[in-house]
Protein backbone atom coordinates (compact mmCIF):
# COMPACT_ATOMS: atom_id res chain seq x y z
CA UNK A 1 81.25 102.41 102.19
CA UNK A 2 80.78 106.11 102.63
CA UNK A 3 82.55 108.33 105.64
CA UNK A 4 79.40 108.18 107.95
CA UNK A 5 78.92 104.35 107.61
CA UNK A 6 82.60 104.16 108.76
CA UNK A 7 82.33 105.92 111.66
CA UNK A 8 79.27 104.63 112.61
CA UNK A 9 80.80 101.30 112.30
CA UNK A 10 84.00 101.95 113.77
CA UNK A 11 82.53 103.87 116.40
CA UNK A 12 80.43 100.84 117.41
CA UNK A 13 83.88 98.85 117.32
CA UNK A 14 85.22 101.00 119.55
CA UNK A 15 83.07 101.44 121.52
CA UNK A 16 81.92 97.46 121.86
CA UNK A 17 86.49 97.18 122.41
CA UNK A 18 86.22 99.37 125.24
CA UNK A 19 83.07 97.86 126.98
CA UNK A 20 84.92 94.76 127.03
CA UNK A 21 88.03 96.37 128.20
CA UNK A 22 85.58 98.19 131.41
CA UNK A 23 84.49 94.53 131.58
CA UNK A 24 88.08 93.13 132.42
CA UNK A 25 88.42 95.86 134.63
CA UNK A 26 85.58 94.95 136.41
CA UNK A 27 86.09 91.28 136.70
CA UNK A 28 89.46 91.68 137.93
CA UNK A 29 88.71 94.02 140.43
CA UNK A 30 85.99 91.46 141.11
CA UNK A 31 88.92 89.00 141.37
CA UNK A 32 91.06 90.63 143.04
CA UNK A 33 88.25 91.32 145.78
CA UNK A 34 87.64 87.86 146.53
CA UNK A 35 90.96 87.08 146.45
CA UNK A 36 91.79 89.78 148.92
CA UNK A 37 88.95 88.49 150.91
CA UNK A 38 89.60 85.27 151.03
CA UNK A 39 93.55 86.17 152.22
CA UNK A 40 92.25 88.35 154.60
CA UNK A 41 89.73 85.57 156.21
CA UNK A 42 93.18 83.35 155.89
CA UNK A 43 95.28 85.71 157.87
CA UNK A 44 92.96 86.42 160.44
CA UNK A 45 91.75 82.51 161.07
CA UNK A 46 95.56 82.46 161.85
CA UNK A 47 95.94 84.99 163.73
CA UNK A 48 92.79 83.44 166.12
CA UNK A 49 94.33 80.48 166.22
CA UNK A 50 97.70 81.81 167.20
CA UNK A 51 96.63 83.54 169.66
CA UNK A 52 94.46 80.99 171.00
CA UNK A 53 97.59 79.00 171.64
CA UNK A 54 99.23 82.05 173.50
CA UNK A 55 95.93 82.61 175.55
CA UNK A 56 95.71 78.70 176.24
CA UNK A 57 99.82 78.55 177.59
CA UNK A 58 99.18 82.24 179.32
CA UNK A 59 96.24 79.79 181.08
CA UNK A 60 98.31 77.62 181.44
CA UNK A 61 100.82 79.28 183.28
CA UNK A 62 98.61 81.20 185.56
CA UNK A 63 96.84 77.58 186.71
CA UNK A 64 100.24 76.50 187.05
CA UNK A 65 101.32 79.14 189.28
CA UNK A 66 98.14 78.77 191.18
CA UNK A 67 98.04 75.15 191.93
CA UNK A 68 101.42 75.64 193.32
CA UNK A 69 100.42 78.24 195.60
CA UNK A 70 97.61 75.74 196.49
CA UNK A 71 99.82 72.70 197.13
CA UNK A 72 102.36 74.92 199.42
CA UNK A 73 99.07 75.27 201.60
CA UNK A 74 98.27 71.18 201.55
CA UNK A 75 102.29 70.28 201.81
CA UNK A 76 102.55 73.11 205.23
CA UNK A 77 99.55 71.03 206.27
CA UNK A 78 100.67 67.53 205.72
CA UNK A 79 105.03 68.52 206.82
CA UNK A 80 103.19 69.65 210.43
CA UNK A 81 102.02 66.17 210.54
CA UNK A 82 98.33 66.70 211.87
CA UNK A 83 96.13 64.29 212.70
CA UNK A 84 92.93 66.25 214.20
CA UNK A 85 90.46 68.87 213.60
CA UNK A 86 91.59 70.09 216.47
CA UNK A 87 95.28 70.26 215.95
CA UNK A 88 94.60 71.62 212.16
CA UNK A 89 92.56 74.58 213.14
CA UNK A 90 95.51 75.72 215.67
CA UNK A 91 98.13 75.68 212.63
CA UNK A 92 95.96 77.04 209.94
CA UNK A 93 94.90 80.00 212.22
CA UNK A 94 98.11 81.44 213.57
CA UNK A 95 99.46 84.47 212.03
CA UNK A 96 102.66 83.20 210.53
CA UNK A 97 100.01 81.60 208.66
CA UNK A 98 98.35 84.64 207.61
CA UNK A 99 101.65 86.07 206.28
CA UNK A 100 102.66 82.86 204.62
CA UNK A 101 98.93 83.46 202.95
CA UNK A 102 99.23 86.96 202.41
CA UNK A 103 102.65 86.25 200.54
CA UNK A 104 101.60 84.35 197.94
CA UNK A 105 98.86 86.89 197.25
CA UNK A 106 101.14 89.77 196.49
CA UNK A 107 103.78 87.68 194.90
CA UNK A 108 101.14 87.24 192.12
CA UNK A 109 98.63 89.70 191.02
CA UNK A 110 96.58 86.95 189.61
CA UNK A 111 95.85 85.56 193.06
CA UNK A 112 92.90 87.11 194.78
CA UNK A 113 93.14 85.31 197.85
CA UNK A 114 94.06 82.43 199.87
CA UNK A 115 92.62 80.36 201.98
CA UNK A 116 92.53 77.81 204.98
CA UNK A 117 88.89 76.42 205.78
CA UNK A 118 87.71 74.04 208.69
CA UNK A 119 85.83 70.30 208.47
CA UNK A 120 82.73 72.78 208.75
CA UNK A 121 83.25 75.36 206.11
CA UNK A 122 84.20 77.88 208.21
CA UNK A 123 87.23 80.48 207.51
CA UNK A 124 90.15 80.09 209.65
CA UNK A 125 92.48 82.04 207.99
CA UNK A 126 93.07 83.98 204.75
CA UNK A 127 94.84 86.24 203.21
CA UNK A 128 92.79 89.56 203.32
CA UNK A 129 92.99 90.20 207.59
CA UNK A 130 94.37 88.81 210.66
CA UNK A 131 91.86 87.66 211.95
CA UNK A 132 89.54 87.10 209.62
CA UNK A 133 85.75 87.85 210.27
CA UNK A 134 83.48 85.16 210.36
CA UNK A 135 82.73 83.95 206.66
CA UNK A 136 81.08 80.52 206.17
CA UNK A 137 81.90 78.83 202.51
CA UNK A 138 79.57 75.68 203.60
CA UNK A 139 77.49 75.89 200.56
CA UNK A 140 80.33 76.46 198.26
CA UNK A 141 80.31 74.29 195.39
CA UNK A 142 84.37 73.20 195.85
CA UNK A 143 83.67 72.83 199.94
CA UNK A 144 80.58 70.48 198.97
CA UNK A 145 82.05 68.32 196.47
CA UNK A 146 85.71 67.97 198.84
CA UNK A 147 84.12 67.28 201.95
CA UNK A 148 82.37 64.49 200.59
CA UNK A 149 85.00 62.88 197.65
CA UNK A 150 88.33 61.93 198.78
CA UNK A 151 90.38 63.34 195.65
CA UNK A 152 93.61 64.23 195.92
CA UNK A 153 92.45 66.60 192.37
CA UNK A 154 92.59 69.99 192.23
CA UNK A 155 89.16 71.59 192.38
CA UNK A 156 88.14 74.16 190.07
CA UNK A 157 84.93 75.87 191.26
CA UNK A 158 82.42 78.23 189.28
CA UNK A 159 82.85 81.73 189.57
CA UNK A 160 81.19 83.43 192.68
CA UNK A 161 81.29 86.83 194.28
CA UNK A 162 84.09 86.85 197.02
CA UNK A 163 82.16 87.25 200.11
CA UNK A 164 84.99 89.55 201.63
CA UNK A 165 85.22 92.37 198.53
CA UNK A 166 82.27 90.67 196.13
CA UNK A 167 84.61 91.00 193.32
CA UNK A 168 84.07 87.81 190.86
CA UNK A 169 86.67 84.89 191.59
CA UNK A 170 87.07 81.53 190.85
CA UNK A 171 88.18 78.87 192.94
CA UNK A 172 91.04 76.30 193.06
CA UNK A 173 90.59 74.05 195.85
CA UNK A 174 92.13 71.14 197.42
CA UNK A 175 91.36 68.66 200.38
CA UNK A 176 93.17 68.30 202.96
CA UNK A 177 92.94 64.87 204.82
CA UNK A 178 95.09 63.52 208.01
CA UNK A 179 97.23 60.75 208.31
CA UNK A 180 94.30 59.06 207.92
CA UNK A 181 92.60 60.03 205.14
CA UNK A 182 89.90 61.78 207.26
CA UNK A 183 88.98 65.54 206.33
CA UNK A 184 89.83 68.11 208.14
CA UNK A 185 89.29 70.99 205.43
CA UNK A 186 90.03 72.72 202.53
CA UNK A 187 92.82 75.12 201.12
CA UNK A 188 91.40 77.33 198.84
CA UNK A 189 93.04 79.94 196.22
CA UNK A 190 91.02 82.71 194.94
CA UNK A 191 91.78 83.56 190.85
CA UNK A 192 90.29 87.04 189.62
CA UNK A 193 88.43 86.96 186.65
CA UNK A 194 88.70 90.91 186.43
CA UNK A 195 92.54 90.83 186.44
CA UNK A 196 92.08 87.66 183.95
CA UNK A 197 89.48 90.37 181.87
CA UNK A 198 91.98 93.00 182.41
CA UNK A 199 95.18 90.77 180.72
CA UNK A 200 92.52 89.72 178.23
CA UNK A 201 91.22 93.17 177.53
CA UNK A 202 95.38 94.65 176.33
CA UNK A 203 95.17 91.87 173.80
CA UNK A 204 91.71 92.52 172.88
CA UNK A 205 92.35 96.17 172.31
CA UNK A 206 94.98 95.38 169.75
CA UNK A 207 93.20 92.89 168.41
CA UNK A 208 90.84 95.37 167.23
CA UNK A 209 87.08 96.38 167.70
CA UNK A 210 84.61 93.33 167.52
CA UNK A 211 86.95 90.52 169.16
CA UNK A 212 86.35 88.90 171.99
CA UNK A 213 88.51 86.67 174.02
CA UNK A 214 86.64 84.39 177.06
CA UNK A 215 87.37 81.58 179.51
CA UNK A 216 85.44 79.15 180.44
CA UNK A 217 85.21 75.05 182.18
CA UNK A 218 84.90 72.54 180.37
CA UNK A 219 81.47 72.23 181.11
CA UNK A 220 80.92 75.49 179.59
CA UNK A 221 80.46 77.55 182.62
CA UNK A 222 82.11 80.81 182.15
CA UNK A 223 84.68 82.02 184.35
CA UNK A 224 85.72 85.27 182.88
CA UNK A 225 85.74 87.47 179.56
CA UNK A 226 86.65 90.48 177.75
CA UNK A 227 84.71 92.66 177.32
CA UNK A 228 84.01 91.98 181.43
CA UNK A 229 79.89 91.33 181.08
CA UNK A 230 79.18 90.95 184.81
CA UNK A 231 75.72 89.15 184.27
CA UNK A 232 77.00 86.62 181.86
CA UNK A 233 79.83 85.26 184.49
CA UNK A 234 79.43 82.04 185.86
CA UNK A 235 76.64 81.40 183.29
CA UNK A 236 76.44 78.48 180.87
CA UNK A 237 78.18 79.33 177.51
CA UNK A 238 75.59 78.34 174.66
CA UNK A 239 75.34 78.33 170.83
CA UNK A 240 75.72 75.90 168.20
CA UNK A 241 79.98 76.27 167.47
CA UNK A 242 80.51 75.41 170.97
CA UNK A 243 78.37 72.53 171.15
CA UNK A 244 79.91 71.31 168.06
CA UNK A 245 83.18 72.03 169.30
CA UNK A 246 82.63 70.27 172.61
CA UNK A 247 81.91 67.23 170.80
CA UNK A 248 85.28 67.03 169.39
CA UNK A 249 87.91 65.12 171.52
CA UNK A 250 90.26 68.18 171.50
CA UNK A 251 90.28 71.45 170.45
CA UNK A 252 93.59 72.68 169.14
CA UNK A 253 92.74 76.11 168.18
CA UNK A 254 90.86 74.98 164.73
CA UNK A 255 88.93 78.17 163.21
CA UNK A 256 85.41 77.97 162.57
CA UNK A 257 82.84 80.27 160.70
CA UNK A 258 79.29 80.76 161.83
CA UNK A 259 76.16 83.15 162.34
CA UNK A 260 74.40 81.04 165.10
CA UNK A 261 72.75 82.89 167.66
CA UNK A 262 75.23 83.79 170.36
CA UNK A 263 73.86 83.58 174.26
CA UNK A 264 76.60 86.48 174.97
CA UNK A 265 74.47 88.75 172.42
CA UNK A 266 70.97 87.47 173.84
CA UNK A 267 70.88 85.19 171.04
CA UNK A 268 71.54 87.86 168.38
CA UNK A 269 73.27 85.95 165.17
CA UNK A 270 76.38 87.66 164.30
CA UNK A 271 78.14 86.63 161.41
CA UNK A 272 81.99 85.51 163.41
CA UNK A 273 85.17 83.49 163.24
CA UNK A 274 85.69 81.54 166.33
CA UNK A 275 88.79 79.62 167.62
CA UNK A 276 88.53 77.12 170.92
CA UNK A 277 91.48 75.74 172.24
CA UNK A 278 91.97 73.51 175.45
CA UNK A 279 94.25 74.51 177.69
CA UNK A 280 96.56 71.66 178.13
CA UNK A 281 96.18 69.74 181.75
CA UNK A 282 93.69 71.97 182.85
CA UNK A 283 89.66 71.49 182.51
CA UNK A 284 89.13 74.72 181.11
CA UNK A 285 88.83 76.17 177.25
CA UNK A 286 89.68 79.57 175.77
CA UNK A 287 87.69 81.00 172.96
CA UNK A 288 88.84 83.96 170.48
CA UNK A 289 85.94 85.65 168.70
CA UNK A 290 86.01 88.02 165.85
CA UNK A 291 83.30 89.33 164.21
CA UNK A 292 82.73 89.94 160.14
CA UNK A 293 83.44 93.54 160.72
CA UNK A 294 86.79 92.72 162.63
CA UNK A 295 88.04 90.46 159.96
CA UNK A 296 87.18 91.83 156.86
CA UNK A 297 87.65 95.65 158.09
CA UNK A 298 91.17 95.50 156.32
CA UNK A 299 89.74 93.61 153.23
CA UNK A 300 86.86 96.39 153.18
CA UNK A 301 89.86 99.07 152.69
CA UNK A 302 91.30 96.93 150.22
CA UNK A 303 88.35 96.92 148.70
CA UNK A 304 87.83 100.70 148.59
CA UNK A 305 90.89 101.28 147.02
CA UNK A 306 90.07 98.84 144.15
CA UNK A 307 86.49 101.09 144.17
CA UNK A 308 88.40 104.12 143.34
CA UNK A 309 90.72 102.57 141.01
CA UNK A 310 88.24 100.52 138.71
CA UNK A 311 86.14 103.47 138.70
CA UNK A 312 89.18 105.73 137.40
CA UNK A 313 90.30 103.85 135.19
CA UNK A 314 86.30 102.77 133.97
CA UNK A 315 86.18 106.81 133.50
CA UNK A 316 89.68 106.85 131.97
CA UNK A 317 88.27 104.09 129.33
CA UNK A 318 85.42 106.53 128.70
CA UNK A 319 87.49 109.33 128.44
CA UNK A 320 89.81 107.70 126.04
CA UNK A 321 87.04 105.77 123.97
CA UNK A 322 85.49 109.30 123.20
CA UNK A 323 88.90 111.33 122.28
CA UNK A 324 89.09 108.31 120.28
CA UNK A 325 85.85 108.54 118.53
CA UNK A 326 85.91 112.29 118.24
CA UNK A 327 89.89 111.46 116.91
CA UNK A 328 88.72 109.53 114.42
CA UNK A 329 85.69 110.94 112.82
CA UNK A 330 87.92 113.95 112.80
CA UNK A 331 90.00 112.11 110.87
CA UNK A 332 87.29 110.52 108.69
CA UNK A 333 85.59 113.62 107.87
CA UNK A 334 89.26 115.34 106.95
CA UNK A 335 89.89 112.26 104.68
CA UNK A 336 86.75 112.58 103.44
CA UNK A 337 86.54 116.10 102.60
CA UNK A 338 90.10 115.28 101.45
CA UNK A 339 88.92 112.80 98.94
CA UNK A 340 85.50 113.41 98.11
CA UNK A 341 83.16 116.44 96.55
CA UNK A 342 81.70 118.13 99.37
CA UNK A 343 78.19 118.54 97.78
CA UNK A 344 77.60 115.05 95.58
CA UNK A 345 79.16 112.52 97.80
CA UNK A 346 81.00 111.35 95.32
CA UNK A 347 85.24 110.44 94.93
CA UNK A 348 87.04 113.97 94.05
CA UNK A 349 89.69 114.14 91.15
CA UNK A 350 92.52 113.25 93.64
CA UNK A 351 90.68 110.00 94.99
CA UNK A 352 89.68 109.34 91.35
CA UNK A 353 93.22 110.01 89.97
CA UNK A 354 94.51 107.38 92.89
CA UNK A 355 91.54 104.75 91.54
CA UNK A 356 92.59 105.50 87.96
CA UNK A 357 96.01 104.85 88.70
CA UNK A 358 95.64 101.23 90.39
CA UNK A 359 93.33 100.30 87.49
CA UNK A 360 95.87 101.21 85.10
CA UNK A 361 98.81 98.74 86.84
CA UNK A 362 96.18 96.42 87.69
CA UNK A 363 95.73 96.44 83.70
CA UNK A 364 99.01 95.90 83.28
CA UNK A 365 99.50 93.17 85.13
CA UNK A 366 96.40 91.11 84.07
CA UNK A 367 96.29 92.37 80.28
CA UNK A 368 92.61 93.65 80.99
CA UNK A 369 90.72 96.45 79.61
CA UNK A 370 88.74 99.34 81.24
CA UNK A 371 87.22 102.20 80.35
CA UNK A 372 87.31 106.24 80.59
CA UNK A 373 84.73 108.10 80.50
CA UNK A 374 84.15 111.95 80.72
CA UNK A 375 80.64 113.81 81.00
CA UNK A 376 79.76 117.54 80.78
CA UNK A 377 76.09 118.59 81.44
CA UNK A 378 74.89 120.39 78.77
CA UNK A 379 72.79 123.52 80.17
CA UNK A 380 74.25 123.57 84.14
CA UNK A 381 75.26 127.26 82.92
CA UNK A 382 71.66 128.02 82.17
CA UNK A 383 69.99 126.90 85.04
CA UNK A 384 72.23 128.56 87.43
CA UNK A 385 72.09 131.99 85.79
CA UNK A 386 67.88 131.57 85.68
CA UNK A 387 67.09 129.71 88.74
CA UNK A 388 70.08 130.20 90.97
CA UNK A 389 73.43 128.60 92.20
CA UNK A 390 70.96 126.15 94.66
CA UNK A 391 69.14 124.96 91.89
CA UNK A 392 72.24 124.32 89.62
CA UNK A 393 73.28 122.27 93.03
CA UNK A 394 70.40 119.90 93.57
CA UNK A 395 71.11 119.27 89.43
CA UNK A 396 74.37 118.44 90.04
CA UNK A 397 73.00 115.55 93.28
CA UNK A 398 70.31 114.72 90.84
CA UNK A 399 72.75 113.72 88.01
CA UNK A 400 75.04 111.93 90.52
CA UNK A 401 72.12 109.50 91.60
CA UNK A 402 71.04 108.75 88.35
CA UNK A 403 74.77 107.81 87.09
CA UNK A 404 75.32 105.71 90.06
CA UNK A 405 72.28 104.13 89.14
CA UNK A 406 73.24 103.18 85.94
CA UNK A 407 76.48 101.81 86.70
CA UNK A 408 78.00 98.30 88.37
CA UNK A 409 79.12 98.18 92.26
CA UNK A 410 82.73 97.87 91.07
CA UNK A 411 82.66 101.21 88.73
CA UNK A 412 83.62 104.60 90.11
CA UNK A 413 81.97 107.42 89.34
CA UNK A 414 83.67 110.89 90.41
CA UNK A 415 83.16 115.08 90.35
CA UNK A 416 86.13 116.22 88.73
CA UNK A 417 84.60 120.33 89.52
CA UNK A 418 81.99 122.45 87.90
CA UNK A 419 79.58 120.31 85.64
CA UNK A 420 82.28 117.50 84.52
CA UNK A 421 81.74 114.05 85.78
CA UNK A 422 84.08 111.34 84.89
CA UNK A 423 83.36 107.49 85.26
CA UNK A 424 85.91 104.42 85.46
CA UNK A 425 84.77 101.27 84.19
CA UNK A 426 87.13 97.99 84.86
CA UNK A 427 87.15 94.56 83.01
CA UNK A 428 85.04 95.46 80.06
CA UNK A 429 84.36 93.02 77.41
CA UNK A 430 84.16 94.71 74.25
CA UNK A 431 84.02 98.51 73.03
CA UNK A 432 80.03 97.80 72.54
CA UNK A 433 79.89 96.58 76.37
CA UNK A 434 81.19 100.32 77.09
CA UNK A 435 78.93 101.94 74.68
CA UNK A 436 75.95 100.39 76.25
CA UNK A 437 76.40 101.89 79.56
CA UNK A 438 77.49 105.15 78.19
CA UNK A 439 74.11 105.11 76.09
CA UNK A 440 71.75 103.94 79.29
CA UNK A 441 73.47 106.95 81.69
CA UNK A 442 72.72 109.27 78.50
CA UNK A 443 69.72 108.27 78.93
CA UNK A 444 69.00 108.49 82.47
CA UNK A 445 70.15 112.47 82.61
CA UNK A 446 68.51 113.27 79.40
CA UNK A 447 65.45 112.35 81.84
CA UNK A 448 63.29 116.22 82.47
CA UNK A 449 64.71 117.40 85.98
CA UNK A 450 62.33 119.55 88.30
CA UNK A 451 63.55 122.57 89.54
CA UNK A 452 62.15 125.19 91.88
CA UNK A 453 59.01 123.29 91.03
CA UNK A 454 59.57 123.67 87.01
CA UNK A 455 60.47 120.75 84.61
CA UNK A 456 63.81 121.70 83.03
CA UNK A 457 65.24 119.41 79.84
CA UNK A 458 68.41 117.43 81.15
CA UNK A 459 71.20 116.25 78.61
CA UNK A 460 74.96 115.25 78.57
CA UNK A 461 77.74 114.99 76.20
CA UNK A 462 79.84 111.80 77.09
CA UNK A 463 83.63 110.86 75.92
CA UNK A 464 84.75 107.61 76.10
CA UNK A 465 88.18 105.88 75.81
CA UNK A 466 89.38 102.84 76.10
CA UNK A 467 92.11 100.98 77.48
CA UNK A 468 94.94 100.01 76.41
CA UNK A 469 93.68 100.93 72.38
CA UNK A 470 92.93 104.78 73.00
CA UNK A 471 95.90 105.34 75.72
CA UNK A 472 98.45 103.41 77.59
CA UNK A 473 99.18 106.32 80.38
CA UNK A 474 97.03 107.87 82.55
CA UNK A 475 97.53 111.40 80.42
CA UNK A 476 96.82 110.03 77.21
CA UNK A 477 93.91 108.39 78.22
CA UNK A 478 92.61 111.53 80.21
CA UNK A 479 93.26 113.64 77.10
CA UNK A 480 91.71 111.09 74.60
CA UNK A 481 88.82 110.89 76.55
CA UNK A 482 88.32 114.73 77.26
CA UNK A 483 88.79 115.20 73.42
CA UNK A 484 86.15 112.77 72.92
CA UNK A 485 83.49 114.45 75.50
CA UNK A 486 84.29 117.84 73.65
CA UNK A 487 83.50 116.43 70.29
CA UNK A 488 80.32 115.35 71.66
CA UNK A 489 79.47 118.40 72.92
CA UNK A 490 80.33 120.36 69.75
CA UNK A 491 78.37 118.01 67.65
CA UNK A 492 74.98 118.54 69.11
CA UNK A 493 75.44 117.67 72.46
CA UNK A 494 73.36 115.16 74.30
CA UNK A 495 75.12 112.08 72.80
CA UNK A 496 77.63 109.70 73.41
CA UNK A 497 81.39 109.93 71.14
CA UNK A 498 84.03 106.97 71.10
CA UNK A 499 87.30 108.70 70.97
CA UNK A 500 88.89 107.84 67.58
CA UNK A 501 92.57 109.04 65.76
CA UNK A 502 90.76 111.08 63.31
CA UNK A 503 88.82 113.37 66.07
């Protein structure tokens, strides 16, 4: 295989070795994505559902504290021992009352207001003024459903605007009843849903851009959110997670993904991660929203990174596959001009002497016979003094093809310098065998050549020699067949001479 075949091949190796290398890059930066992504989708689903569980006890808590404040109210009502309308109007309106009222407002920021009302949905007292104006909650869902159901239940009412600051509230609401079991009113304790948005909104903010965090009943009526949409409270909460999450007998915090339309984005679907979570005891439900570009904004920088590095070290590959390359056809073409004659192609008298020199062990070993043969053209001289150096060249690539063409795939043919050929024939049969293909390349280059366009008479003088009967060294055989070719040529040239003792 000649130098350029080799590099072309071994070029296309290394180049085919480093495609698959920029391949493995790229599928484990591919790998490493997903896995990333899928970690990061893990983490944050946890995260959700954590802090669903601290929203739903923070709920909790705050219902808790409220319903408390709300049975102090019923129990001052029921330890007075009051029996008519009459007799409950006087307690609930004095002012001791107001400042018993106004306590438990300031003694817990969540607490908008509280509230005593009479059998006919009027005010009495509350915890804004002293007196209070003249507010009638008649047509108040909690003062509708209480006035006409004897439950001793807590109330929880849909959000309304508070009809003494119109700030958004929702209601927790108990009746109140006499000895015997006949209404008399209702004690009422205001819950802000902005102060609920506010508590909401320091979580949210950590929780990063494109969360959400709401509140809402049971029957999906929302009571407050962050961010604080003022339209959307006291609205029905839509869309296809909740509704399949409502059907579920409890939701624990479990994280679902969906794109569903969203009624808090006017129906706009947004790729999110959504955890519900009942809040224990109480009819309400907290949901935790994060949009795709919440959750995966971490994996996306991840994901950068691997960018950059895959591409570095996809145009480190490329860097390295052509210093390579240009490495090794250095290399190549220094071997080559190391081992072969520049202008024919063909092995040099080092590379030969290397070749000759295996043969001759190989010989050895298997008791084999080859061949030596040396040629000398017989008027190179004379065409390069008439026609010029570059005519005595494109002899000397002329000859070359037409020897290589006489010769097997396993012979080597080389340019020892000048006009002197030699050729290397293993595992010949006979002396004749040798002769034969001396004879046929004889007759090849005593073939006319054509030379600057004019038809010039060719001719060689071969020696031959043969191993192991005309040499058993590399030197003897060398000089037995030299002595041979110079017989030839000083015996009429143009012929073929089988070194013998008496040359």
């Amino acid at each position: 295989m000649d130098a350029d075949s080799r590099i072309r091949r071994n070029t296309r190796l290394t180049v085919i070795i480093g495609l698959a290398l920029a391949i493995i890059f790229m599928i484990g930066a591919a790998i490493a994505a997903y896995i990333l992504r899928e970690n990061s989708i893990k983490d944050r689903s946890e995260q959700l559902s954590n802090l669903s569980l601290t929203l739903s006890e923070h709920a909790a808590q705050t219902m808790f504290s409220a319903n408390t404040a709300l049975q102090s109210l019923v129990d001052g009502v029921s330890s007075a021992n009051i029996q008519s309308e009459k007799a409950y109007a006087d307690f609930a309106s004095k002012k001791d009352r107001f400042l018993s009222l106004q306590e438990k407002t300031s003694s817990n920021s969540i607490i908008d207001v509280a509230t005593y009302i009479g059998r006919d949905g009027k005010v009495i007292n509350f915890s804004r003024s002293y007196p209070p104006p003249p507010i009638d909650l008649s047509d108040r869902d909690y003062f509708q459903y209480l006035s006409t159901h004897n439950s001793s239940e807590t109330f929880y009412s849909n959000p309304v605007r508070n009809k003494g600051n119109a700030k958004w509230v929702f209601y927790l609401a108990k009746r109140i009843n006499n000895g015997a079991g006949e209404f008399l009113g209702v004690a009422l304790i205001g819950v802000s849903a902005e102060v609920f948005s506010k508590f909401y909104e320091r979580i949210g903010i950590s929780l990063g851009e494109g969360s959400s965090l709401v509140l809402f009943k049971d029957d999906r009526t929302l009571l407050t959110r962050w961010p604080f949409v003022d339209d959307r409270i006291g609205k029905k909460v839509s869309g296809e997670a909740l509704e399949n999450a409502m059907k579920r007998p409890q939701l624990n915090g479990e994280v679902v993904m969906t794109d569903a339309p969203t009624s808090l984005r006017d129906n706009e679907r947004v790729q999110r991660m959504i955890a519900f979570r009942s809040v224990s005891g109480y009819p309400l439900v907290i949901g935790v929203i994060a949009t795709q570009e919440l959750y995966l904004s971490s994996w996306k920088k991840s994901v950068y990174g691997i960018l950059y590095t895959t591409i570095l070290s996809l145009i480190f590959i490329a860097i390295g596959i052509k210093l390579l390359v240009n490495s090794y056809r250095k290399m190549v073409t220094n071997e080559h001009l190391a081992n072969y004659d520049l202008l024919t192609g063909l092995p040099n008298r080092l590379l030969f002497t290397d070749r000759l020199q295996q043969i001759l062990g190989l010989s050895k070993r298997s008791h084999s016979k080859f061949a030596l043969v040396f040629i000398d053209l017989d008027n190179l001289k004379i065409i390069n003094n008439k026609y010029g150096h570059l005519a005595g060249d494109d002899l000397l690539i002329e000859v070359s093809k037409r020897v290589q063409n006489c010769i097997r795939a396993t012979d080597t043919v080389a340019r020892l310098g000048g006009d002197e050929f030699v050729l290397l024939l293993p595992n010949i049969d006979s002396e004749e065998s040798v002769l034969a293909i001396a004879e046929k390349i004889r007759a090849a280059l005593a073939e006319p050549h054509i030379v600057n366009g004019q038809t010039i008479a060719g001719g060689a003088s071969l020696g031959v020699a043969i191993y192991p009967e005309h040499g058993e060294d590399e030197t003897t055989l060398t000089k037995n067949a030299d002595k041979a070719m110079y017989h030839a040529k000083f015996h009429g040239r143009n012929r073929v001479q089988l070194f013998t003792e008496d040359l």
